[in-house]
C-alpha atoms as a PDB file:
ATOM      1  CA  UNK A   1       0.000   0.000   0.000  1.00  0.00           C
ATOM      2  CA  UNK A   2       2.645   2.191   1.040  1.00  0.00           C
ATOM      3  CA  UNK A   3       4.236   1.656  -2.831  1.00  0.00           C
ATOM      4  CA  UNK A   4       0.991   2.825  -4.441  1.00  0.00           C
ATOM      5  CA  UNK A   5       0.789   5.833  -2.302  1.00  0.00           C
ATOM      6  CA  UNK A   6       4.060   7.124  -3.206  1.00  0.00           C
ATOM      7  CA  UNK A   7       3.651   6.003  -6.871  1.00  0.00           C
ATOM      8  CA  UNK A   8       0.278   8.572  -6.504  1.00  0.00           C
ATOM      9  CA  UNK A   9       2.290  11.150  -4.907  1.00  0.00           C
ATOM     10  CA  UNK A  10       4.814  11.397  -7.422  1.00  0.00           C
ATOM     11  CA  UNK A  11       2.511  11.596 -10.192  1.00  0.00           C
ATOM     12  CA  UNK A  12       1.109  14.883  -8.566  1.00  0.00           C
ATOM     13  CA  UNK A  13       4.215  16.912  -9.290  1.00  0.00           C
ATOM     14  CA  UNK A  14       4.518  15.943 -13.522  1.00  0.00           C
ATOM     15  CA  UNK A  15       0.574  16.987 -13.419  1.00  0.00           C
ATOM     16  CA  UNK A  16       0.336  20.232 -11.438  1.00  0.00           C
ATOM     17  CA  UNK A  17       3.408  21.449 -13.979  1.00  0.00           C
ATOM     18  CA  UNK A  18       1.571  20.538 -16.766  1.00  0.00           C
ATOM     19  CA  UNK A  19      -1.616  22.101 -15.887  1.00  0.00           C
ATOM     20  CA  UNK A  20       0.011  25.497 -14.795  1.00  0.00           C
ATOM     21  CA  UNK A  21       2.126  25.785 -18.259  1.00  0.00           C
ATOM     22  CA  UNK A  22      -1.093  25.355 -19.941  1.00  0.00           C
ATOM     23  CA  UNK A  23      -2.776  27.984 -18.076  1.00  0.00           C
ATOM     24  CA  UNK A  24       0.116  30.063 -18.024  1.00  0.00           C
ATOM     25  CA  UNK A  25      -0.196  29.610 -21.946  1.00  0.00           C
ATOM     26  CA  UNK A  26      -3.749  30.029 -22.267  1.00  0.00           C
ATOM     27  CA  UNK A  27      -3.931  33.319 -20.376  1.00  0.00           C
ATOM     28  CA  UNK A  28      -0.643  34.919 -22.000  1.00  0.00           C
ATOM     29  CA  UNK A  29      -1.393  33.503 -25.885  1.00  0.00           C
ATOM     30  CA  UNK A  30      -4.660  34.232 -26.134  1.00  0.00           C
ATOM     31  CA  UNK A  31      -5.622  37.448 -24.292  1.00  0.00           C
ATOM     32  CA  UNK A  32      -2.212  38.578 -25.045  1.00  0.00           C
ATOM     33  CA  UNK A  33       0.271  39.934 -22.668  1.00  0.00           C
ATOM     34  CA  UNK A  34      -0.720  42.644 -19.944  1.00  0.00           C
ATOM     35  CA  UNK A  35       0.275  45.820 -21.866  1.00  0.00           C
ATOM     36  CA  UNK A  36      -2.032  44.743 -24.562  1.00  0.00           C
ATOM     37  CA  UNK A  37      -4.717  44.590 -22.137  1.00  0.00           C
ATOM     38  CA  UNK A  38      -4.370  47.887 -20.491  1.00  0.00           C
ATOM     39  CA  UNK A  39      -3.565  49.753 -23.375  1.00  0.00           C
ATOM     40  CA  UNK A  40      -5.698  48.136 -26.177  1.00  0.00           C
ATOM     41  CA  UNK A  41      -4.535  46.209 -29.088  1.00  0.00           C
ATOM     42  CA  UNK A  42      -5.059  49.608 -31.379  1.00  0.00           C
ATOM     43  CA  UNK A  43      -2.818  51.351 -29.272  1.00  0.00           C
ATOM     44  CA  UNK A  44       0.581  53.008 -31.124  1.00  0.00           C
ATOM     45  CA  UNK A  45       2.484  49.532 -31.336  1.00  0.00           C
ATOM     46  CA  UNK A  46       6.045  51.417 -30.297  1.00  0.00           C
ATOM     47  CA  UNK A  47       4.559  51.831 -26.791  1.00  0.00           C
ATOM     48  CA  UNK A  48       3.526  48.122 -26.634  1.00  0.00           C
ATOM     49  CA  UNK A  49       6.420  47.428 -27.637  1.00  0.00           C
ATOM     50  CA  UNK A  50       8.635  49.352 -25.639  1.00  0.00           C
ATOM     51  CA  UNK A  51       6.268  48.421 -22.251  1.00  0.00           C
ATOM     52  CA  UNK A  52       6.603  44.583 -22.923  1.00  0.00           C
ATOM     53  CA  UNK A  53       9.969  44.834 -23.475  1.00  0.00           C
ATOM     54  CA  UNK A  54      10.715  47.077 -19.970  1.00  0.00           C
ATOM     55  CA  UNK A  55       8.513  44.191 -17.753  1.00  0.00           C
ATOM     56  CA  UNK A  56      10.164  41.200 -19.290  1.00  0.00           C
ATOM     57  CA  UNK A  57       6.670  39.768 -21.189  1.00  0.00           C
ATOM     58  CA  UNK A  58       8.880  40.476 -24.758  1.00  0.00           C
ATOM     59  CA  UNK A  59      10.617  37.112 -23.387  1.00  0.00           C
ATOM     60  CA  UNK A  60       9.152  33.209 -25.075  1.00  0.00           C
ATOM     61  CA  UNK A  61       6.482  32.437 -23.537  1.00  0.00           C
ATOM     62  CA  UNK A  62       8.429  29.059 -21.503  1.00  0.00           C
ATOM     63  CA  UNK A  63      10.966  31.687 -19.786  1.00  0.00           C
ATOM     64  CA  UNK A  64       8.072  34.169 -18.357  1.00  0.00           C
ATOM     65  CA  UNK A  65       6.557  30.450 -17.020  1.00  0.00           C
ATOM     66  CA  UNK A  66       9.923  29.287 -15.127  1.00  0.00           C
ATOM     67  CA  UNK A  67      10.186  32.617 -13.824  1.00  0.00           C
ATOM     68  CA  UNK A  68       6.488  33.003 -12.799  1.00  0.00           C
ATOM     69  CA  UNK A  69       6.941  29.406 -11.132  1.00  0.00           C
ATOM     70  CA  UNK A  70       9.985  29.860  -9.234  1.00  0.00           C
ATOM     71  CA  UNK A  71       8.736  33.188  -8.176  1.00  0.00           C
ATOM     72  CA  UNK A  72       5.187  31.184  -6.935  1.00  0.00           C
ATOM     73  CA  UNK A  73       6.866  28.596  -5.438  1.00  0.00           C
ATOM     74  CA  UNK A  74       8.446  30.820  -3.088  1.00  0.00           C
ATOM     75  CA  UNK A  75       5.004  32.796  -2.419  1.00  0.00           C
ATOM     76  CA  UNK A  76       5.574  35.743  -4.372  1.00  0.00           C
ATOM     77  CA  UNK A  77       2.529  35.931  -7.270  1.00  0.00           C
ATOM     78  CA  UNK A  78       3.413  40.146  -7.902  1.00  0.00           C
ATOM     79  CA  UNK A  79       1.309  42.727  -7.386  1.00  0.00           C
ATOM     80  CA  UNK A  80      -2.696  43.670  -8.509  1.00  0.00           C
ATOM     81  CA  UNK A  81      -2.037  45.912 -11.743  1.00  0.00           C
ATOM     82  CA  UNK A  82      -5.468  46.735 -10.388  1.00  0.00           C
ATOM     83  CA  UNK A  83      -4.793  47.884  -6.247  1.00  0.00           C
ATOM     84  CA  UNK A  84      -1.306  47.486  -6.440  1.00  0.00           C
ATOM     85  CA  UNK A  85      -1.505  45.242  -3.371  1.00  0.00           C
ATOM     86  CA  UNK A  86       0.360  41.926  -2.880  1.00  0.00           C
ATOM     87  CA  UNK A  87      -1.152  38.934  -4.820  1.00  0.00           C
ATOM     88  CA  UNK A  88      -0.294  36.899  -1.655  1.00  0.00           C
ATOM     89  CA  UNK A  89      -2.013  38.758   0.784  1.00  0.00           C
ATOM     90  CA  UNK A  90      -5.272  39.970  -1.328  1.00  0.00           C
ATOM     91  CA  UNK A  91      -6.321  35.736  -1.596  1.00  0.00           C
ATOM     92  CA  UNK A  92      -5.237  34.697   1.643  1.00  0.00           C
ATOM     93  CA  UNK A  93      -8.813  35.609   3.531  1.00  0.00           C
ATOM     94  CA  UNK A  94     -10.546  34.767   0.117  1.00  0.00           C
ATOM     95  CA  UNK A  95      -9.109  31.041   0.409  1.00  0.00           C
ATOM     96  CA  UNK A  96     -10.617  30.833   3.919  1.00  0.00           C
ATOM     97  CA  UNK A  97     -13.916  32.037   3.022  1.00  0.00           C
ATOM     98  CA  UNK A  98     -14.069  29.467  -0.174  1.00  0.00           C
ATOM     99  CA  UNK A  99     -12.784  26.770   2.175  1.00  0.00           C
ATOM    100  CA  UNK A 100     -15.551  27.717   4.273  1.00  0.00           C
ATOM    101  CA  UNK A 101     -17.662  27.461   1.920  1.00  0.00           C
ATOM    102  CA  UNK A 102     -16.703  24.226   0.000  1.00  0.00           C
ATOM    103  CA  UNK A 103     -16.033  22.368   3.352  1.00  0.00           C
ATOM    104  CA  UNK A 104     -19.327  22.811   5.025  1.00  0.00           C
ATOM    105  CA  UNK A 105     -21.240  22.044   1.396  1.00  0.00           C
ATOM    106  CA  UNK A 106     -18.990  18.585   1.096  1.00  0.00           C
ATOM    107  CA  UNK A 107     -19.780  17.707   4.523  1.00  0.00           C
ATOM    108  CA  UNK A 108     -23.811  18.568   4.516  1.00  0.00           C
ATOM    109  CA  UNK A 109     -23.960  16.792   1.226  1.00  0.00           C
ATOM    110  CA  UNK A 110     -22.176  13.820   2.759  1.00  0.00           C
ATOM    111  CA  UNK A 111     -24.047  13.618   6.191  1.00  0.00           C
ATOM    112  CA  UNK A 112     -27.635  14.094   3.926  1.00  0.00           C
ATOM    113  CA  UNK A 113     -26.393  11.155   1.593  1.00  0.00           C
ATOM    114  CA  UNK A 114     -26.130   9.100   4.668  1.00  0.00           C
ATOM    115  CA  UNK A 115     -29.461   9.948   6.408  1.00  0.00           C
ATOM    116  CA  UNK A 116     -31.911   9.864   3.472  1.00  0.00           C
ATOM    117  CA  UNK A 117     -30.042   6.825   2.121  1.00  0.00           C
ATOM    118  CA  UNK A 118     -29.379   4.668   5.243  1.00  0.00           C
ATOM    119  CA  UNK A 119     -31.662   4.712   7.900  1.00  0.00           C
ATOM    120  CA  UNK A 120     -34.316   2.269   7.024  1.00  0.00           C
ATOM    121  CA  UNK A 121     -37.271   4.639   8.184  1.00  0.00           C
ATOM    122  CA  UNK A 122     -35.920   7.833   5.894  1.00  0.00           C
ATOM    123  CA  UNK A 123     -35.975   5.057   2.797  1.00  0.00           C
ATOM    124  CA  UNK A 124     -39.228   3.638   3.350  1.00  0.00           C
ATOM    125  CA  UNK A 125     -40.783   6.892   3.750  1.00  0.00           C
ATOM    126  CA  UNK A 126     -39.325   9.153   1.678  1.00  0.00           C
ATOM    127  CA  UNK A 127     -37.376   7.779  -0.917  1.00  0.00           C
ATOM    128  CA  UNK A 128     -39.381   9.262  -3.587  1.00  0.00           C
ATOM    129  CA  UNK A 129     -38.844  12.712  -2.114  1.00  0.00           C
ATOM    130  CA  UNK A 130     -35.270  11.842  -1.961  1.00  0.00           C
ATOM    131  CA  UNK A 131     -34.936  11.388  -5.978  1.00  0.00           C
ATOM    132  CA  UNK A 132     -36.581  13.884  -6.766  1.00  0.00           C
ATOM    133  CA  UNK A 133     -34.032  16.347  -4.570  1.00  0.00           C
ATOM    134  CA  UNK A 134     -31.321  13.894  -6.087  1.00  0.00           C
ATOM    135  CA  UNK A 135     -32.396  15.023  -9.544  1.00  0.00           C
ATOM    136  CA  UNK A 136     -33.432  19.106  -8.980  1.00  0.00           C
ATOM    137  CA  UNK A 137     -29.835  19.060  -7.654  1.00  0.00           C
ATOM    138  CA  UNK A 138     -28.104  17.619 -10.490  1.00  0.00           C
ATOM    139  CA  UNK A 139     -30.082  19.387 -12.990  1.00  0.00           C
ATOM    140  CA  UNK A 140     -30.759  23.133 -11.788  1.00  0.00           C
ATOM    141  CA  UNK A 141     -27.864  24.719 -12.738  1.00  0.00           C
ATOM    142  CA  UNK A 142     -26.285  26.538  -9.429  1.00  0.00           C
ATOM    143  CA  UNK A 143     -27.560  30.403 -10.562  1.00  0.00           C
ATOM    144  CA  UNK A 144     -30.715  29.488 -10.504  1.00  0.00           C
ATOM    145  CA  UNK A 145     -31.081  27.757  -7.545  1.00  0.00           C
ATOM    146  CA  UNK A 146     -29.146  30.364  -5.799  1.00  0.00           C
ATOM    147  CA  UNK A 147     -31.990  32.915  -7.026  1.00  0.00           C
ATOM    148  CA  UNK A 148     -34.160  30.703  -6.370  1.00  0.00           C
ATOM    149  CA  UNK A 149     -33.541  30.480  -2.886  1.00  0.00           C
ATOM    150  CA  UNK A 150     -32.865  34.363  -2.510  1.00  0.00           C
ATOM    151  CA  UNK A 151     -36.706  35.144  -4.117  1.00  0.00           C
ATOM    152  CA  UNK A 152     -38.068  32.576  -1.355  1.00  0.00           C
ATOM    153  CA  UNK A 153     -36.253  33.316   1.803  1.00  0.00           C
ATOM    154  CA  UNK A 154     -35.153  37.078   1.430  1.00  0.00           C
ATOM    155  CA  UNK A 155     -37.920  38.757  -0.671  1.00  0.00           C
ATOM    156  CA  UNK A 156     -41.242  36.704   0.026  1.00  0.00           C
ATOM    157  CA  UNK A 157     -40.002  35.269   3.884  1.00  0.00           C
ATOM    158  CA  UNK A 158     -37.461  38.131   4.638  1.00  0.00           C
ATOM    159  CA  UNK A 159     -35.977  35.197   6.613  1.00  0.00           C
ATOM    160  CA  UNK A 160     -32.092  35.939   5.517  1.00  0.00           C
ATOM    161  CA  UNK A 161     -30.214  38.749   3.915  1.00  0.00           C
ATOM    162  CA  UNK A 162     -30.095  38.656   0.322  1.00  0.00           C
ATOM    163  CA  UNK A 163     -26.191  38.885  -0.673  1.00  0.00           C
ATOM    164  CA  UNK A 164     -22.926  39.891   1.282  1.00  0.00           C
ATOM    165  CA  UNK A 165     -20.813  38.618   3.806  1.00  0.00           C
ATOM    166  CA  UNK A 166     -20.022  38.918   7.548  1.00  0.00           C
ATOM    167  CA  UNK A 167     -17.187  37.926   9.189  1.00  0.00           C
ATOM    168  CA  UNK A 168     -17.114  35.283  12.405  1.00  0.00           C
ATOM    169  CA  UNK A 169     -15.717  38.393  14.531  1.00  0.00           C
ATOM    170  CA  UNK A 170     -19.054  40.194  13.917  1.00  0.00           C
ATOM    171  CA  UNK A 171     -21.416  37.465  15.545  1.00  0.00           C
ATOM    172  CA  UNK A 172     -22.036  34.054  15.266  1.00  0.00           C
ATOM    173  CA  UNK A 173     -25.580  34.158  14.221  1.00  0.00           C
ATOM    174  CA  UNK A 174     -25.449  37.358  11.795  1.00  0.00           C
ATOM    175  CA  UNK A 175     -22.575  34.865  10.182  1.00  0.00           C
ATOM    176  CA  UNK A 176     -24.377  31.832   9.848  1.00  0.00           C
ATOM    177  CA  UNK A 177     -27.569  34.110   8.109  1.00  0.00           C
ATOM    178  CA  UNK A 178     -25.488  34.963   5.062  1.00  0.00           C
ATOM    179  CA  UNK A 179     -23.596  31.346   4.386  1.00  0.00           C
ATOM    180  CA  UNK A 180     -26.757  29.398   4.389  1.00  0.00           C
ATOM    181  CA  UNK A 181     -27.706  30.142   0.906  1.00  0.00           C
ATOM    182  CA  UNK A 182     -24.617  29.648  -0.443  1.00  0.00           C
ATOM    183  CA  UNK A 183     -24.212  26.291   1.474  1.00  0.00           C
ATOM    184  CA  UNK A 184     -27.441  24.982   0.131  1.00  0.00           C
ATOM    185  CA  UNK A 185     -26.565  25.911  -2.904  1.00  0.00           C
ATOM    186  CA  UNK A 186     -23.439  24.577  -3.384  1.00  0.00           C
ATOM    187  CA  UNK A 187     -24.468  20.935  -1.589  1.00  0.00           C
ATOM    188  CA  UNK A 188     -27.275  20.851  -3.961  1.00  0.00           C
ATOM    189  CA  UNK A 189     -25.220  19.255  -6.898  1.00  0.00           C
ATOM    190  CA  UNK A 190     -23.026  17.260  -4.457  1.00  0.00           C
ATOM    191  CA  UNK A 191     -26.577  15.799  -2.713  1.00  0.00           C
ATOM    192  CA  UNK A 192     -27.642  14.864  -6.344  1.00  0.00           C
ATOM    193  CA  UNK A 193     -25.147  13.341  -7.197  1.00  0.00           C
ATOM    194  CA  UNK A 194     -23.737  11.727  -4.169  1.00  0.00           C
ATOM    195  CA  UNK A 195     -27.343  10.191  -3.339  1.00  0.00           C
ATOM    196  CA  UNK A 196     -27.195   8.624  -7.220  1.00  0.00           C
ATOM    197  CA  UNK A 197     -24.114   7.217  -6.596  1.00  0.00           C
ATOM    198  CA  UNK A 198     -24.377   5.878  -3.042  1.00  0.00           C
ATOM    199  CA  UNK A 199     -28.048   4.547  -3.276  1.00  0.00           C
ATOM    200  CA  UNK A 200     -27.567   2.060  -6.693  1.00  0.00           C
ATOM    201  CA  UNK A 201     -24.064   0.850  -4.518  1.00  0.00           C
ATOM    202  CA  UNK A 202     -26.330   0.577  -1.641  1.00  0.00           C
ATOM    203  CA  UNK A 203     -28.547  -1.410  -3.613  1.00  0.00           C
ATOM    204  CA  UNK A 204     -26.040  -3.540  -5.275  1.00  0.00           C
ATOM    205  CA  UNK A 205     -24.828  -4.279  -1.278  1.00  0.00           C
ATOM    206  CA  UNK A 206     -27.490  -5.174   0.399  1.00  0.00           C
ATOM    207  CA  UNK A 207     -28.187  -8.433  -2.603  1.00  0.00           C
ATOM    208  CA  UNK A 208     -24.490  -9.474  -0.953  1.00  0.00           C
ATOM    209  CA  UNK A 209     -23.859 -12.850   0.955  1.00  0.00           C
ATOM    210  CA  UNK A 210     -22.487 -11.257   3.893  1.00  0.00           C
ATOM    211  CA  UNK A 211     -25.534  -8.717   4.558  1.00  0.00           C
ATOM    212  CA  UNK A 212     -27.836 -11.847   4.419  1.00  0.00           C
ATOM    213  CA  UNK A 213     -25.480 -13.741   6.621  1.00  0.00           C
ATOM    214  CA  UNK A 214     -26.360 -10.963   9.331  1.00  0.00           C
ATOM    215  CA  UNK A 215     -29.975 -10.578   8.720  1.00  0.00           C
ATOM    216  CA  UNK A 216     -29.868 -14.187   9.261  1.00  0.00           C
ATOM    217  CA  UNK A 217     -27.956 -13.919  12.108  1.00  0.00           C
ATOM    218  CA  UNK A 218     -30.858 -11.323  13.771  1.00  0.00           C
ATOM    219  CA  UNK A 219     -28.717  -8.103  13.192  1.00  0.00           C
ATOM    220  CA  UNK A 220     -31.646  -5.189  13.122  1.00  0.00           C
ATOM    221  CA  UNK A 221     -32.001  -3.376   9.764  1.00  0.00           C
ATOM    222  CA  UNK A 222     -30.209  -0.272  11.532  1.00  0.00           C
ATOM    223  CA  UNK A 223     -26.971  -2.593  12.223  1.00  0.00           C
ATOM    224  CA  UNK A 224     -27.094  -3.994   9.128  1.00  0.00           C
ATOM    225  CA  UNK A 225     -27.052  -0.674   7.353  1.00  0.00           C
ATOM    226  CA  UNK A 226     -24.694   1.447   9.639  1.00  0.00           C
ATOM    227  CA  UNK A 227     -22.341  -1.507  10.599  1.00  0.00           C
ATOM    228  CA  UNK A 228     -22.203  -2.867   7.489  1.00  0.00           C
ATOM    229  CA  UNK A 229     -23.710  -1.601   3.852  1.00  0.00           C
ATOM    230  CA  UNK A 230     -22.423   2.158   4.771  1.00  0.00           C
ATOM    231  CA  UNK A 231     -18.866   1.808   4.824  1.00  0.00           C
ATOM    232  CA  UNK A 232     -19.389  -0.117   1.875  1.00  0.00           C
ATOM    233  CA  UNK A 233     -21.512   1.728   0.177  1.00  0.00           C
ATOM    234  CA  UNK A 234     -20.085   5.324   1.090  1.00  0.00           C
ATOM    235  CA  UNK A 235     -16.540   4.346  -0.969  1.00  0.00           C
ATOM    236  CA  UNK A 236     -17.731   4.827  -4.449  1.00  0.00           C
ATOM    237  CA  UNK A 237     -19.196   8.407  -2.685  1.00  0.00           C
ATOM    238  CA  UNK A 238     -15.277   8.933  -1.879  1.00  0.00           C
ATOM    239  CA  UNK A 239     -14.142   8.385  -5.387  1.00  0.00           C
ATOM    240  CA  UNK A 240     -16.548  10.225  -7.013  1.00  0.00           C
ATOM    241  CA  UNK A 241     -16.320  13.217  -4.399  1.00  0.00           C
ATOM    242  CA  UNK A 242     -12.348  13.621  -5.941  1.00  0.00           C
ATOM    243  CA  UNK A 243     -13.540  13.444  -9.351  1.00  0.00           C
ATOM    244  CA  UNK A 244     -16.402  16.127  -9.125  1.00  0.00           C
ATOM    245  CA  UNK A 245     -13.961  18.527  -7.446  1.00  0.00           C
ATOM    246  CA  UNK A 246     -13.267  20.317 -11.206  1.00  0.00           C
ATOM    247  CA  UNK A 247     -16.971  20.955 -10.780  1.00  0.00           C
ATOM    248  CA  UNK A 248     -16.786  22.279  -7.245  1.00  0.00           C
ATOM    249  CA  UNK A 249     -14.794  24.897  -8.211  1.00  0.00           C
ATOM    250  CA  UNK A 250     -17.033  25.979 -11.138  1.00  0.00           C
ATOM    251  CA  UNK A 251     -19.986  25.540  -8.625  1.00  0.00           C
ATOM    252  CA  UNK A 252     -18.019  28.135  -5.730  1.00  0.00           C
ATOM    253  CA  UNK A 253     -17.413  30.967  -8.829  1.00  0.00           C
ATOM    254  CA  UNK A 254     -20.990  30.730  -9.657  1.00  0.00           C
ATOM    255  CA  UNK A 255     -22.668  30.886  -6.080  1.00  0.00           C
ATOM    256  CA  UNK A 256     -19.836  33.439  -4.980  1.00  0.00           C
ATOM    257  CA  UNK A 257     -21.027  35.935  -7.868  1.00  0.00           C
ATOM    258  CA  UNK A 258     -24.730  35.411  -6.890  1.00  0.00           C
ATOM    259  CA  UNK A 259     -24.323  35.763  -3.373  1.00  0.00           C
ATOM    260  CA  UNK A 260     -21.501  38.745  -3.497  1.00  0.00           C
ATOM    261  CA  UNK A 261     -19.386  35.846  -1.446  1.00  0.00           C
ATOM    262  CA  UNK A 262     -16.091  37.844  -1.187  1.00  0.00           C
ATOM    263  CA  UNK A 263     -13.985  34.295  -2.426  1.00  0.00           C
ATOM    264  CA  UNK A 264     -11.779  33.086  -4.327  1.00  0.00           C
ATOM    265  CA  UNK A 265     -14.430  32.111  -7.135  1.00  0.00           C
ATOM    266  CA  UNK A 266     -15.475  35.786  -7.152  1.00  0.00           C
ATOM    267  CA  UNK A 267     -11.997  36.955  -6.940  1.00  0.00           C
ATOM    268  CA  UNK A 268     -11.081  34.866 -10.126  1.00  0.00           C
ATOM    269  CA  UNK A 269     -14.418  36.266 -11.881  1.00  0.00           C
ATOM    270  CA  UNK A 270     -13.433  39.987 -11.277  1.00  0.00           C
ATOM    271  CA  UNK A 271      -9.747  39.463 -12.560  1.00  0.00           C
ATOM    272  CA  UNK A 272     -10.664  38.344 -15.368  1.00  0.00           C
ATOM    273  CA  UNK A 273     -12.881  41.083 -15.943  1.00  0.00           C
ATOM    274  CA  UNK A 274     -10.163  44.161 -15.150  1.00  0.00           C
ATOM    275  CA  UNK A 275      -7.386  41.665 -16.791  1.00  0.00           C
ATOM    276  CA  UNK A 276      -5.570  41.638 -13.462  1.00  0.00           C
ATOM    277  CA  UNK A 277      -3.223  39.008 -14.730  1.00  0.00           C
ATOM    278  CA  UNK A 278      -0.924  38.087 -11.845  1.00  0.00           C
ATOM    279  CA  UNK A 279      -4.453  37.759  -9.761  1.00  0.00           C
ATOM    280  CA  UNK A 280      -5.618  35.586 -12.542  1.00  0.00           C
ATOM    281  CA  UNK A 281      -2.902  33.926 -12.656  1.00  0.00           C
ATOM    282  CA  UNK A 282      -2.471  32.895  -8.799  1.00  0.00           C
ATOM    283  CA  UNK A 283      -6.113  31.953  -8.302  1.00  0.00           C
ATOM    284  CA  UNK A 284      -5.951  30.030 -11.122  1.00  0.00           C
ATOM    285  CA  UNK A 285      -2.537  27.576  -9.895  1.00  0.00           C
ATOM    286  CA  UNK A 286      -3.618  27.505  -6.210  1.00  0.00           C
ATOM    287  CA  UNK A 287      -7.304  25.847  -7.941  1.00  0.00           C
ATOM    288  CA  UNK A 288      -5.070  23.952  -9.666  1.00  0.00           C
ATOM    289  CA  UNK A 289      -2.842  22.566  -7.046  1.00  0.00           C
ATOM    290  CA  UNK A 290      -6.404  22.477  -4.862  1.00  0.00           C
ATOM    291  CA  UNK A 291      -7.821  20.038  -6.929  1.00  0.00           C
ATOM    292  CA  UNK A 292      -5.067  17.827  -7.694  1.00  0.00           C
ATOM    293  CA  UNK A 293      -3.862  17.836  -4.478  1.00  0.00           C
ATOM    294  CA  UNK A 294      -7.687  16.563  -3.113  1.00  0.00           C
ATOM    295  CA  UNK A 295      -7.890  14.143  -5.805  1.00  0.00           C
ATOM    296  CA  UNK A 296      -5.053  12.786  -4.592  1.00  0.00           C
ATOM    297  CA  UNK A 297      -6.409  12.587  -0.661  1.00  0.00           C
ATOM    298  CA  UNK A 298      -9.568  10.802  -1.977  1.00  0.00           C
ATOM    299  CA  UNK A 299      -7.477   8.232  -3.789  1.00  0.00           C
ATOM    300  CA  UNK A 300      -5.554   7.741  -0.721  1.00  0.00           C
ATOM    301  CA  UNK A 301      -8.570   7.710   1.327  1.00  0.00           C
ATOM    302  CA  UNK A 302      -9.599   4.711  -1.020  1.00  0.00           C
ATOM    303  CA  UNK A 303      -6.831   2.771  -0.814  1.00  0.00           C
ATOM    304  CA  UNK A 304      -6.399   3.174   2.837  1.00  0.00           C
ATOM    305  CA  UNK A 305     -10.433   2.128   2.856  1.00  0.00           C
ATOM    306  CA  UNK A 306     -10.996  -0.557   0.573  1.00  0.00           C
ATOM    307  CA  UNK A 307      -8.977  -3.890   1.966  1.00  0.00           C
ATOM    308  CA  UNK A 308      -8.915  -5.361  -1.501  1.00  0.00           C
ATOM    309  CA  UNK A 309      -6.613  -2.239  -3.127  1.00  0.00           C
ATOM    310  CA  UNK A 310      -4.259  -3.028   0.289  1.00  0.00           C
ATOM    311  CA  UNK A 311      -4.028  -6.264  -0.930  1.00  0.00           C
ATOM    312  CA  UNK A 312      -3.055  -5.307  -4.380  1.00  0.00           C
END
């Protein structure tokens, strides 16, 4: 086991450089380099010229890379061409709000799967219920939803605030009214398509030898689900959590723009917008290095899980 792990962990470096060239490459080739940007491509081409050549982006394309890596590696993503302010220090509380975020989504879609899927009362009584959610949150794409949810508990229930944030230090409850929406919103998909996944393994489970062996044996339904069809049920749910985490981060820059969620989804949005490259450009590798590096826990997570991969 301890082979495959490392064979995983090497194979993160080879992809995280390959994925950061080509968005290094994507955001310098095809919306040109910064000057470009700020001045506009019909600007007198002797001043483009002369600009690009004074900040170094007159150099191939591979050498501004290497030197925007090295530079990242060691923390230093430049300076906002639009505030002037440090890179570093302008997405450090937007990572912790996203985090926020993204964490407490994962783990209400997670601990929903379970209920609504597991206890034998909650699937007897409401399974159809429980598809239907399954599907509305795979299919409603996040902006509406989000609005969705705004229209019914800020305009008709005046229940919550509408957009905005507020931080922990101003009050625990005035906090928790303005990430609820965006929670819901961004466990909807995850719900969907969690529940999907877990309930046709959960099916395919409870046909198996050993889970008649213990209804045989006079294990109650609740043992029998909780003791033994969830943590074999909930592994596909672990796989498939690492592989939807692309979509996460699609998911967090849509419900951060409809909820004015000061994150790092928003953040990304807005750079692109005022072509605040070395913003762009940071958001974009720690996403990067965010995903891979989470695909890689799940597939650890598996391995150290499933008995049969150990074997291997």
């Amino acid at each position: 086991m301890l082979t495959a792990i490392i064979r995983r962990v090497l194979l993160v470096i080879p992809n995280i450089v390959l994925l950061t060239a080509l968005l290094f490459w994507s955001v310098f080739s095809l919306l040109g380099t910064p000057v470009e940007m700020m001045l506009g491509r019909d600007a007198d081409p002797a001043t483009i010229e002369a600009l690009n050549a004074r900040y170094g982006f007159d150099r191939p394309v591979h050498e501004q890379y290497l030197s925007w890596m090295w530079n990242a590696l060691q923390g230093d993503f430049g300076r906002s061409y639009v505030t002037k302010q440090s890179v570093a220090d302008a997405i450090l509380p937007r990572i912790l709000v996203t985090l926020e975020i993204a964490g407490l989504a994962v783990a209400l879609a997670v601990v929903a799967t379970a209920v609504m899927n597991s206890i034998p009362v909650a699937r007897r009584a409401i399974g159809s219920a429980n598809t239907g959610l399954s599907l509305v949150g795979i299919t409603v794409p996040n902006f509406m939803l989000g609005i969705s949810l705004i229209y019914l508990f800020s305009v008709q229930l005046g229940w919550l605030p509408t957009t905005g944030w507020v931080d922990w230090s101003e009050g625990f409850v005035k906090h928790c009214t303005h990430i609820i929406m965006p929670v819901l919103t961004l466990s909807a998909f995850f719900f969907g398509s969690f529940s999907l996944v877990y309930r046709a393994e959960y099916r395919s489970i409870q046909q198996q030898l050993f889970i008649k062996v213990t209804r045989a044996k006079g294990l109650s339904e609740w043992g029998v689900s909780f003791r033994h069809a969830l943590p074999n049920s909930i592994m596909p749910v672990i796989t498939y959590a690492g592989l939807s985490l692309g979509q996460m981060t699609g998911g967090a820059v849509v419900t951060e723009t409809v909820f004015s969620v000061p994150g790092m989804g928003r953040l990304f949005v807005d750079s692109i917008t005022s072509h605040d490259f070395p913003v762009m450009l940071a958001v974009g590798m720690i996403i990067i290095v965010g995903v891979v590096l989470l695909n890689l826990l799940a597939d650890i997570l598996y391995t150290v899980i499933n008995p049969r991969i150990r074997l291997e």
